[in-house]
Protein backbone atom coordinates (compact mmCIF):
# COMPACT_ATOMS: atom_id res chain seq x y z
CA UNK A 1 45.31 22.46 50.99
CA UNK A 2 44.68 19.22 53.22
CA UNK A 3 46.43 15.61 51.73
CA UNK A 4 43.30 13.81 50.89
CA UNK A 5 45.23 10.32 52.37
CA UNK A 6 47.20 12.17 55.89
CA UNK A 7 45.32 15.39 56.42
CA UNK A 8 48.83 17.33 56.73
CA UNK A 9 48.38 21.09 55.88
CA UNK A 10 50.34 21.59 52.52
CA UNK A 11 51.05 24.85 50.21
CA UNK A 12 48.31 24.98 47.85
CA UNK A 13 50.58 24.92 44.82
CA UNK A 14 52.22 20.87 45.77
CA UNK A 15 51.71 18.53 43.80
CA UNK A 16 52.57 15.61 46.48
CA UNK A 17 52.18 15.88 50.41
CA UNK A 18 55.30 17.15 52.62
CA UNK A 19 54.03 14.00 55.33
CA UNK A 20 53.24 11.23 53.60
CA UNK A 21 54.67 11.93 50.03
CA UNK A 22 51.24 10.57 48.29
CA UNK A 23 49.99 13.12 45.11
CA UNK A 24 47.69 15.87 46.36
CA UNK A 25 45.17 15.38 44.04
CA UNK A 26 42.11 13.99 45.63
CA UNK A 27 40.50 10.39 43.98
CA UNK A 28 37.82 11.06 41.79
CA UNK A 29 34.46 11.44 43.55
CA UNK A 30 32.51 8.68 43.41
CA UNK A 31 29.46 8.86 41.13
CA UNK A 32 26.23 9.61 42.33
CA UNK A 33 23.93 6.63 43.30
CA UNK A 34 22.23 5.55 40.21
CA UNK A 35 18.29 5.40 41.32
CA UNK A 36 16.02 2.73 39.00
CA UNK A 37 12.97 4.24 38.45
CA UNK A 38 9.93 1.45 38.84
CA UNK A 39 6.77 2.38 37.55
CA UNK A 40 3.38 0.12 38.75
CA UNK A 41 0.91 0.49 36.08
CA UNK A 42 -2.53 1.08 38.06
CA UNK A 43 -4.85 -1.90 37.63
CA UNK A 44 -7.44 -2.52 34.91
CA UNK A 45 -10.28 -1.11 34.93
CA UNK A 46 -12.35 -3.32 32.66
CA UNK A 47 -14.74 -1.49 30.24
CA UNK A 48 -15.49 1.20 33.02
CA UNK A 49 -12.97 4.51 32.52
CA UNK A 50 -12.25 7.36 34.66
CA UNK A 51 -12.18 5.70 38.06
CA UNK A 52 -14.93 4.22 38.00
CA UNK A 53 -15.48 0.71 39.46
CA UNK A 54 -14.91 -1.74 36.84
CA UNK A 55 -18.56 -3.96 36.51
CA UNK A 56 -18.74 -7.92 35.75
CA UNK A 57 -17.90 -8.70 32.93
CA UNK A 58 -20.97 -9.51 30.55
CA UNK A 59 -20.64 -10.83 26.68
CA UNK A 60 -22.50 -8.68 24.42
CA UNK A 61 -22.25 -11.10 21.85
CA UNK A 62 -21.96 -8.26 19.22
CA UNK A 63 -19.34 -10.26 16.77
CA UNK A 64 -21.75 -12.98 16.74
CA UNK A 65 -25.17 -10.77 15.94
CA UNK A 66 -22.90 -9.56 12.79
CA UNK A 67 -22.15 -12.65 11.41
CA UNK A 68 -25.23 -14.08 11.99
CA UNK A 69 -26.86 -10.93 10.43
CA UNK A 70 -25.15 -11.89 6.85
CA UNK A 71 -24.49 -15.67 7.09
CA UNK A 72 -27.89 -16.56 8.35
CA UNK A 73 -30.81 -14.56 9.39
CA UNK A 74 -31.39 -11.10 8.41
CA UNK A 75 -34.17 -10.00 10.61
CA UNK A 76 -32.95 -11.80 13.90
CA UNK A 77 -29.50 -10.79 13.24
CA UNK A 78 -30.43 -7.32 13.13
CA UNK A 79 -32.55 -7.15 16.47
CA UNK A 80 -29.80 -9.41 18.54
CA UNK A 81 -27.17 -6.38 16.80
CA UNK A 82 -29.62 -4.00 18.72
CA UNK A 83 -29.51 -5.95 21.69
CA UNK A 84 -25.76 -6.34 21.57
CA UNK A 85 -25.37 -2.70 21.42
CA UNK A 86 -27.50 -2.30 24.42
CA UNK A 87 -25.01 -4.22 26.88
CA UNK A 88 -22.34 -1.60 26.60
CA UNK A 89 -24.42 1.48 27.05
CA UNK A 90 -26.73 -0.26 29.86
CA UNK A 91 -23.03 -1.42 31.69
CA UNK A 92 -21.57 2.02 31.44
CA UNK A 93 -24.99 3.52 32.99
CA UNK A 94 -24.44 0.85 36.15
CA UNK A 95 -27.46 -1.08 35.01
CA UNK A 96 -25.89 -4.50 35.48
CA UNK A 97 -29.50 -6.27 35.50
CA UNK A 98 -30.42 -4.47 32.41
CA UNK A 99 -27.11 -5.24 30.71
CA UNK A 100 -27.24 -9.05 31.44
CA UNK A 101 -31.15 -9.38 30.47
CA UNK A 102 -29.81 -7.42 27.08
CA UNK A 103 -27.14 -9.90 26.92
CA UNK A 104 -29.09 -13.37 27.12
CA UNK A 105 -31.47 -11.94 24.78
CA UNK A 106 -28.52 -11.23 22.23
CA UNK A 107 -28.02 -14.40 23.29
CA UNK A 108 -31.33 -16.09 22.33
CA UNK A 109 -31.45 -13.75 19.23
CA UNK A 110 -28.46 -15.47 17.63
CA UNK A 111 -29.33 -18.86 18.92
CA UNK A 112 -32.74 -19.05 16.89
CA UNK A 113 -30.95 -17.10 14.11
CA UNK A 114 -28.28 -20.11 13.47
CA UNK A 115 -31.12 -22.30 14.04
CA UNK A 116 -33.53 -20.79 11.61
CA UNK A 117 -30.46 -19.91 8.60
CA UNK A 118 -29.53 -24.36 9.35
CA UNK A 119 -33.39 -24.88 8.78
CA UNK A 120 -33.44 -22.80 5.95
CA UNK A 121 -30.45 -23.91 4.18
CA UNK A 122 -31.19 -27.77 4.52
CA UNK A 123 -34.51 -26.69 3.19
CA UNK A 124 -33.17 -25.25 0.22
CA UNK A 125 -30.90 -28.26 -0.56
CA UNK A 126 -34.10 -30.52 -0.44
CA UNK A 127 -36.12 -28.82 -2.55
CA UNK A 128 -33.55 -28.28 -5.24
CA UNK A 129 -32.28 -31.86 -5.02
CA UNK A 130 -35.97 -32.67 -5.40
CA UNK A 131 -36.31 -29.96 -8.50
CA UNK A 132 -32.91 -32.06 -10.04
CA UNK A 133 -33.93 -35.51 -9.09
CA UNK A 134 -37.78 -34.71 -10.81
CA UNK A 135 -35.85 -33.19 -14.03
CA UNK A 136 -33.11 -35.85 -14.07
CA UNK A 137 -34.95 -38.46 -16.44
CA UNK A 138 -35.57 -35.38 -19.28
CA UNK A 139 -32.22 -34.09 -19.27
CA UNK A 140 -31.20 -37.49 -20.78
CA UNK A 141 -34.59 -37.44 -22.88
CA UNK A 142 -36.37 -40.32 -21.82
């Protein structure tokens, strides 16, 4: 056995080297590197999956269509819901003129909705204030 510290050949049963007197045993090896692994997430892909190019990004205005379907205006709310649904599938075909004419019509939809469910409502408080104001005198009996 070599001394790890001289290199002087030594019996392989000493405990310390003949040469330089240091202990044969040999400094513990040094631990192997420690190696960080970095992970890069790949980038977004926007609505589009499976490698496919992500589009532009269009509103479908979906969230809106709903609550303007039960706050406002029934009928509208349902065909701008229709139109809102149309975005995603007409995006994830690649018809990106399509999508965005489905989008500003989703658009519109909800627009005359709120407009039409304000109308309606200030319409309603009219006509019963009118109803309470032209019952008002007979309540008290005069």
């Amino acid at each position: 056995m070599n001394c790890p510290n001289c290199g002087t050949s030594n019996l392989d049963t000493a405990s310390i080297c003949a040469n330089c007197g240091r202990p044969m045993t040999a400094a513990p090896p040094s631990p192997p590197p420690v190696y960080q692994a970095t992970y890069t997430p790949p980038a977004p892909q926007g609505s589009a999956s499976y490698g496919a190019p992500a589009g532009p990004a269009i509103k479908n205005y979906l969230l809106q269509s709903i609550l303007v379907t039960i706050c406002c205006c029934l009928p509208l709310g349902i065909v701008a819901i229709i139109f809102s649904a149309q975005v995603n599938s007409k995006l994830a075909a690649g018809d990106i003129a399509g999508a965005q004419e489905a989008s500003s019509r989703a658009k519109m939809c909800v627009w005359i909705a709120v407009i039409l469910g304000l109308v309606g409502m200030v319409a309603g408080l009219l006509i019963n204030g009118a109803a309470i104001l032209h019952n008002f005198p007979e309540a008290f009996g005069r």
